[in-house]
N, C-alpha and C. Protein backbone atom coordinates (compact mmCIF):
# COMPACT_ATOMS: atom_id res chain seq x y z
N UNK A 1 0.84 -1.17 0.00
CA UNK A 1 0.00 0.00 0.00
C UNK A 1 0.89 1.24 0.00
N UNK A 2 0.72 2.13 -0.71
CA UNK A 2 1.10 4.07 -1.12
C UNK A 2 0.86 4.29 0.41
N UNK A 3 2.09 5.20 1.27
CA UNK A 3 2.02 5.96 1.48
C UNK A 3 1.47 7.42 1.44
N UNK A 4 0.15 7.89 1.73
CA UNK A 4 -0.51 8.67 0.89
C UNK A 4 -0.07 10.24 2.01
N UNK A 5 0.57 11.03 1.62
CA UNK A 5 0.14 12.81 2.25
C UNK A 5 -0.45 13.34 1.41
N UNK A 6 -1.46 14.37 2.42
CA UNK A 6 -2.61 14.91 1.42
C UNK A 6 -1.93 16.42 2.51
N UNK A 7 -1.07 17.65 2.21
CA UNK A 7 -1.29 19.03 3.19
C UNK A 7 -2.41 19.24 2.98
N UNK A 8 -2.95 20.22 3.84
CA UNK A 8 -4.58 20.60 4.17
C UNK A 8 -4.41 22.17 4.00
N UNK A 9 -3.25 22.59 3.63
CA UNK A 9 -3.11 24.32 2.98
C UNK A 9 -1.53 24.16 2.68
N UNK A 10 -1.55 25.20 1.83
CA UNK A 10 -0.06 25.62 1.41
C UNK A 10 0.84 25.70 2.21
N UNK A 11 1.79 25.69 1.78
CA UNK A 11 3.15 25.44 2.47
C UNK A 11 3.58 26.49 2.99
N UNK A 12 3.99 26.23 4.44
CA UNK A 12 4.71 27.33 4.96
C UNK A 12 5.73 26.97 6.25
N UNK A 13 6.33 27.51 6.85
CA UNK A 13 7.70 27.43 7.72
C UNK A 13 7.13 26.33 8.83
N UNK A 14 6.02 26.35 9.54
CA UNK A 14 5.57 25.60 10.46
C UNK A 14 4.81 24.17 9.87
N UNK A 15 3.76 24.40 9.09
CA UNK A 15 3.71 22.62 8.59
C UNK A 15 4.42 22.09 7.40
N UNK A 16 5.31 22.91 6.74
CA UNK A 16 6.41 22.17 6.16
C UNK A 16 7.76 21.79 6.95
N UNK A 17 8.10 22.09 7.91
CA UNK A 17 9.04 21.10 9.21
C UNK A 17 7.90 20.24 9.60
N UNK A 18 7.18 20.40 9.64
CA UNK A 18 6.11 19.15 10.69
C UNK A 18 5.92 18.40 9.44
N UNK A 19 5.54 18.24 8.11
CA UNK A 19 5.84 17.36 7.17
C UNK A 19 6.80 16.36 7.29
N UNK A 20 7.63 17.35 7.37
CA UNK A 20 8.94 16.80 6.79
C UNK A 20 9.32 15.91 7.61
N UNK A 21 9.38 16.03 9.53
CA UNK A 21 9.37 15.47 10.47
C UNK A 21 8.50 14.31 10.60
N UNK A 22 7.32 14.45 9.80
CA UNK A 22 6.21 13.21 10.08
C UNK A 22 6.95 12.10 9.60
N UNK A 23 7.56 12.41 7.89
CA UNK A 23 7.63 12.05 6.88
C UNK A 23 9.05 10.52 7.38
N UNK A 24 9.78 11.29 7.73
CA UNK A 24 11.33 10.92 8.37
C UNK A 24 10.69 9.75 9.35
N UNK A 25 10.05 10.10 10.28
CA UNK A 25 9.46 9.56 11.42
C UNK A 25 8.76 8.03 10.95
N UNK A 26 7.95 8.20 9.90
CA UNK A 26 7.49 7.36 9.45
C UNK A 26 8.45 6.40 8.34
N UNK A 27 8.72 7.05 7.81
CA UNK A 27 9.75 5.84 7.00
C UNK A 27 10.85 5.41 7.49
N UNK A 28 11.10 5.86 8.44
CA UNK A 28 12.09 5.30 9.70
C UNK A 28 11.44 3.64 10.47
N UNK A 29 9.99 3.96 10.67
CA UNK A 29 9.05 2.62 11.18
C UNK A 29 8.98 1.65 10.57
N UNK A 30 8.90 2.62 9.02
CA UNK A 30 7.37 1.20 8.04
C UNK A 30 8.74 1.40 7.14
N UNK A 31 8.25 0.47 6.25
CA UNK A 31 9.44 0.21 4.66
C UNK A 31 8.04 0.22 4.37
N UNK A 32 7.83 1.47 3.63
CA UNK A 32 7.68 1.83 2.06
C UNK A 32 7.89 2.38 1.39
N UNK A 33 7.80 1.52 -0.16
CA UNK A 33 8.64 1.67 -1.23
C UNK A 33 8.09 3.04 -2.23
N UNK A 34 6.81 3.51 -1.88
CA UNK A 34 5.76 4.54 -2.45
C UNK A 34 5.57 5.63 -1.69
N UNK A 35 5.38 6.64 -1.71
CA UNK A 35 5.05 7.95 -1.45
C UNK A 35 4.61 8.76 -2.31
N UNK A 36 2.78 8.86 -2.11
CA UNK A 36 2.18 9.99 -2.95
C UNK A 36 1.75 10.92 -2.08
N UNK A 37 2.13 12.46 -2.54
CA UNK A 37 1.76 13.45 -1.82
C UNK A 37 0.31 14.11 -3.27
N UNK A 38 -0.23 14.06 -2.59
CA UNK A 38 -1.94 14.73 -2.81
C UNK A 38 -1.68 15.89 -3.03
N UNK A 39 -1.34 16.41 -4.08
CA UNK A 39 -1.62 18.15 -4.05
C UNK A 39 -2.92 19.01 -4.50
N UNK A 40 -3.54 18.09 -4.00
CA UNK A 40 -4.98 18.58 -4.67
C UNK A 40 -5.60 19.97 -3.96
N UNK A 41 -5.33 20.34 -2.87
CA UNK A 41 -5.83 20.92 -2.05
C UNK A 41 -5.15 22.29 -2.32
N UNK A 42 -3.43 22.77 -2.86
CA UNK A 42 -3.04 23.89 -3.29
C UNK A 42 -3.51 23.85 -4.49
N UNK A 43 -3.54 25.43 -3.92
CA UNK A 43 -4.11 26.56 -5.34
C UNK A 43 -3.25 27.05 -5.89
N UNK A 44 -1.85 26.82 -5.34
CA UNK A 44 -0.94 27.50 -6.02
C UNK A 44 0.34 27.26 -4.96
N UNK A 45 1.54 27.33 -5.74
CA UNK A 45 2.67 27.07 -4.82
C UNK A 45 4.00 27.92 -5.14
N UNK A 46 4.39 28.55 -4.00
CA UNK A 46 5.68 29.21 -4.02
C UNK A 46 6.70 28.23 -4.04
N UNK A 47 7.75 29.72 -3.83
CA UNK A 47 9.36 28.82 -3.73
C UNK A 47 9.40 28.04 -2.56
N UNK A 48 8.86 28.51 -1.50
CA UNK A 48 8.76 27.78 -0.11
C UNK A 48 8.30 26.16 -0.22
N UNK A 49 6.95 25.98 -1.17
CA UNK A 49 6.43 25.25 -1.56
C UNK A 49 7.38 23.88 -2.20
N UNK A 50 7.99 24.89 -2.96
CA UNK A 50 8.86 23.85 -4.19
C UNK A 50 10.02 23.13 -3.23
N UNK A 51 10.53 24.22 -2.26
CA UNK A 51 11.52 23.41 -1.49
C UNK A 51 11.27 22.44 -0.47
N UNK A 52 10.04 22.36 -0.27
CA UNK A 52 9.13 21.06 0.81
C UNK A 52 9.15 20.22 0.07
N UNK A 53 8.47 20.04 -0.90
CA UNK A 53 8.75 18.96 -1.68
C UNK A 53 9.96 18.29 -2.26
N UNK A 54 10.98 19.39 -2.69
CA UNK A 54 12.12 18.59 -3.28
C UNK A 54 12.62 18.12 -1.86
N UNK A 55 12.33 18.63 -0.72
CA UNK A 55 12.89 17.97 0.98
C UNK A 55 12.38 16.78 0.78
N UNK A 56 11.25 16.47 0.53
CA UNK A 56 9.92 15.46 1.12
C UNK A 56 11.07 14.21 0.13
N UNK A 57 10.93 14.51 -1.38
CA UNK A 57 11.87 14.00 -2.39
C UNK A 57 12.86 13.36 -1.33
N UNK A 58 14.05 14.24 -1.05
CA UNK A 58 15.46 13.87 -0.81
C UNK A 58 15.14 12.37 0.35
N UNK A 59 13.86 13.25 1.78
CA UNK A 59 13.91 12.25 3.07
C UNK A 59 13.51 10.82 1.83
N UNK A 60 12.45 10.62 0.90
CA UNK A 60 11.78 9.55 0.00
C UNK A 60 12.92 8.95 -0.51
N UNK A 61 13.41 9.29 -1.28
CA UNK A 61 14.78 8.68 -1.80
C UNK A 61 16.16 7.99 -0.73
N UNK A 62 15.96 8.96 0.43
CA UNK A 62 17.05 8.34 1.57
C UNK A 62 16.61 7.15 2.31
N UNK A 63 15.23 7.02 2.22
CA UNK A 63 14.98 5.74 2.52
C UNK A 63 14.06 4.88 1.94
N UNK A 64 14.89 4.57 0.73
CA UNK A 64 14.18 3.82 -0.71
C UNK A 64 12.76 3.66 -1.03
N UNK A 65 12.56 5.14 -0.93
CA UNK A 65 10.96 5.16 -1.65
C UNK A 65 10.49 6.37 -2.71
N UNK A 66 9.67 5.79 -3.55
CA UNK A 66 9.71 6.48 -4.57
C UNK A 66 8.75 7.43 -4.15
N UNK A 67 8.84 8.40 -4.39
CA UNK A 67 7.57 10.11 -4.22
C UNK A 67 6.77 10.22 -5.78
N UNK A 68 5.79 10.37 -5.67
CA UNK A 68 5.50 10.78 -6.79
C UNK A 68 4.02 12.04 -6.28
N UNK A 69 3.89 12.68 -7.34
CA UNK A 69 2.80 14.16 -6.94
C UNK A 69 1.68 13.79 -7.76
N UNK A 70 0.21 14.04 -6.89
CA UNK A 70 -1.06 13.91 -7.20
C UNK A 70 -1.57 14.88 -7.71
N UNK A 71 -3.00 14.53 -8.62
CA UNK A 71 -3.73 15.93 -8.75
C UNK A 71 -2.96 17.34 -8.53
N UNK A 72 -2.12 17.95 -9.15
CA UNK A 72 -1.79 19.09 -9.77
C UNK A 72 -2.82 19.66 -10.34
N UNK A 73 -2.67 21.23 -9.90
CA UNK A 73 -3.44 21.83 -10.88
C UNK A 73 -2.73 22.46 -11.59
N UNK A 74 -3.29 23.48 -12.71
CA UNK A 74 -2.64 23.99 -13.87
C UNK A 74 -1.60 24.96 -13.09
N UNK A 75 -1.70 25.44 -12.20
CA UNK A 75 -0.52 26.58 -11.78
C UNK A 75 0.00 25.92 -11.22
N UNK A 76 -0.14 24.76 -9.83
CA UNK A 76 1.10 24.16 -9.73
C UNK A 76 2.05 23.71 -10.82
N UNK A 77 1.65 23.04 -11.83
CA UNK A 77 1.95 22.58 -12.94
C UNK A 77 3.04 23.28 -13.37
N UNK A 78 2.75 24.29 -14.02
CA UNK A 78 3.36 25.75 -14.40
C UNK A 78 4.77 25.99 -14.03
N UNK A 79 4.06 26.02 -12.40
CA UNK A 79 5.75 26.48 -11.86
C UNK A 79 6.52 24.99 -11.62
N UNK A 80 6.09 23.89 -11.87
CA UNK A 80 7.01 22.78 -11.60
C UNK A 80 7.90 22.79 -13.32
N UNK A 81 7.26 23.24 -14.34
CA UNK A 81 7.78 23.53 -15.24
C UNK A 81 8.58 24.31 -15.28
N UNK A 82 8.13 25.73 -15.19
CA UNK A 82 9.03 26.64 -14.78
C UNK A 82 10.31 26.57 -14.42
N UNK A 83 10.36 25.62 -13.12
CA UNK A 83 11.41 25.84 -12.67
C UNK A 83 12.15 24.04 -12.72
N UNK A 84 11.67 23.72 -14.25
CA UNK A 84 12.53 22.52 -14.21
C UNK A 84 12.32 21.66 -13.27
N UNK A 85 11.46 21.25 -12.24
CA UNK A 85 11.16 20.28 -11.35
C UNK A 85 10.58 19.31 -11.80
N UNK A 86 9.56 19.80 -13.01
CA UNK A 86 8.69 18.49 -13.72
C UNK A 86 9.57 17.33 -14.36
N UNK A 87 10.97 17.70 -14.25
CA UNK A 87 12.19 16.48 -14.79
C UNK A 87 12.43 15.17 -13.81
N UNK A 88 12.21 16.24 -12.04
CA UNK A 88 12.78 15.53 -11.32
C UNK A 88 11.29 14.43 -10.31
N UNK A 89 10.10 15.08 -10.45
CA UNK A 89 9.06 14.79 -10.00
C UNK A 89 8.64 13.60 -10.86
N UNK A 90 7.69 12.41 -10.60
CA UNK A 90 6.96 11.94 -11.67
C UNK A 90 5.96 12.32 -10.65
N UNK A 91 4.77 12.55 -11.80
CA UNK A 91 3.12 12.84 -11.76
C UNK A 91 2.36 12.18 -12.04
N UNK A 92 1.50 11.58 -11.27
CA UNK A 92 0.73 10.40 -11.42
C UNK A 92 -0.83 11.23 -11.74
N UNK A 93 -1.60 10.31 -12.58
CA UNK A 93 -3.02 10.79 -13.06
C UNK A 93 -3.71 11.25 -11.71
N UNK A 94 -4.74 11.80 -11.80
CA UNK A 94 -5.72 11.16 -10.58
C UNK A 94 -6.35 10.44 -10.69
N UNK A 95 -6.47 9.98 -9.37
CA UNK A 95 -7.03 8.51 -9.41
C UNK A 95 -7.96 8.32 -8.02
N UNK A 96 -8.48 7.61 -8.05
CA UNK A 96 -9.02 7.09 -6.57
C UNK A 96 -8.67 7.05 -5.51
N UNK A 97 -9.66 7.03 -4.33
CA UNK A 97 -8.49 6.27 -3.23
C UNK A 97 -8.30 4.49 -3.45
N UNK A 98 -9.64 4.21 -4.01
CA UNK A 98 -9.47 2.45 -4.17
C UNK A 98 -8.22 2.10 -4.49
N UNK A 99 -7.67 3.19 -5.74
CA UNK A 99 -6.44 2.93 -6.47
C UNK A 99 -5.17 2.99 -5.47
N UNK A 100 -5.52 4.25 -4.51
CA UNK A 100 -4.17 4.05 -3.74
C UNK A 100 -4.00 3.29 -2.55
N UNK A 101 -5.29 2.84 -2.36
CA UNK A 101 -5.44 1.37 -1.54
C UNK A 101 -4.81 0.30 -1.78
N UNK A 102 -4.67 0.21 -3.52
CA UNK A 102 -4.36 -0.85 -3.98
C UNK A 102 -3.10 -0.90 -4.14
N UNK A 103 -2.42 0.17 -4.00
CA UNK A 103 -1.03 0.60 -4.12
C UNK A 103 -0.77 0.65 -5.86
N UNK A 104 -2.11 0.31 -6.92
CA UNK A 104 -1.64 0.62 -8.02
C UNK A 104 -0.84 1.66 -8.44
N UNK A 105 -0.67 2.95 -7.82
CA UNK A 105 -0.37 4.18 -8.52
C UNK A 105 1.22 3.62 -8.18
N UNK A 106 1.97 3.06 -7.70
CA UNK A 106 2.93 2.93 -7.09
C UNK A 106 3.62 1.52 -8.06
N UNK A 107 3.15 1.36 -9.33
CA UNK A 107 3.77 0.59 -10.46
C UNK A 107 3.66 1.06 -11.49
């Protein structure tokens, strides 16, 4: 089963350390190999933004799991282009939760 984070508002100095801290915390416990973060809920994302995630990235990769980003909208989109991130991100469709129950999104 996906690892699923869904933030509940944009990124900023206090729940992007508490992310990031959950994030560590937890893949420290469990081995998994998946991590989807839900971005369905921003309307839009700064630089602050972009650097939580490429964090969220680095902790995912340090302990062999793949990240991948949900439901984007067109301006997140934008600036992951923008700024060359859409190279380093993969973006998965949206999909269900059944799907991320199933851990499909995570093959």
């Amino acid at each position: 089963m996906a690892l699923l984070i869904r933030p509940s508002s944009e990124f900023n100095t206090k729940n992007s350390s508490l992310l990031q801290k959950k994030l560590q915390k937890t893949l420290a416990t469990r081995s998994e190999h998946c991590c989807v973060v839900d971005l369905a809920s921003l309307n839009s994302i700064n630089n602050y933004g972009l650097m939580t995630l490429f964090a969220l990235r680095r902790i995912a990769k340090k302990n062999d799991c793949n990240l991948y980003l949900m439901n984007l909208n067109d301006s997140v989109k934008y600036c992951l282009e923008l700024t060359g991130l859409d190279q380093i991100f993969e973006v998965k469709q949206k999909s269900r939760q059944a799907h991320l129950n199933s851990g499909s999104l995570c093959h």
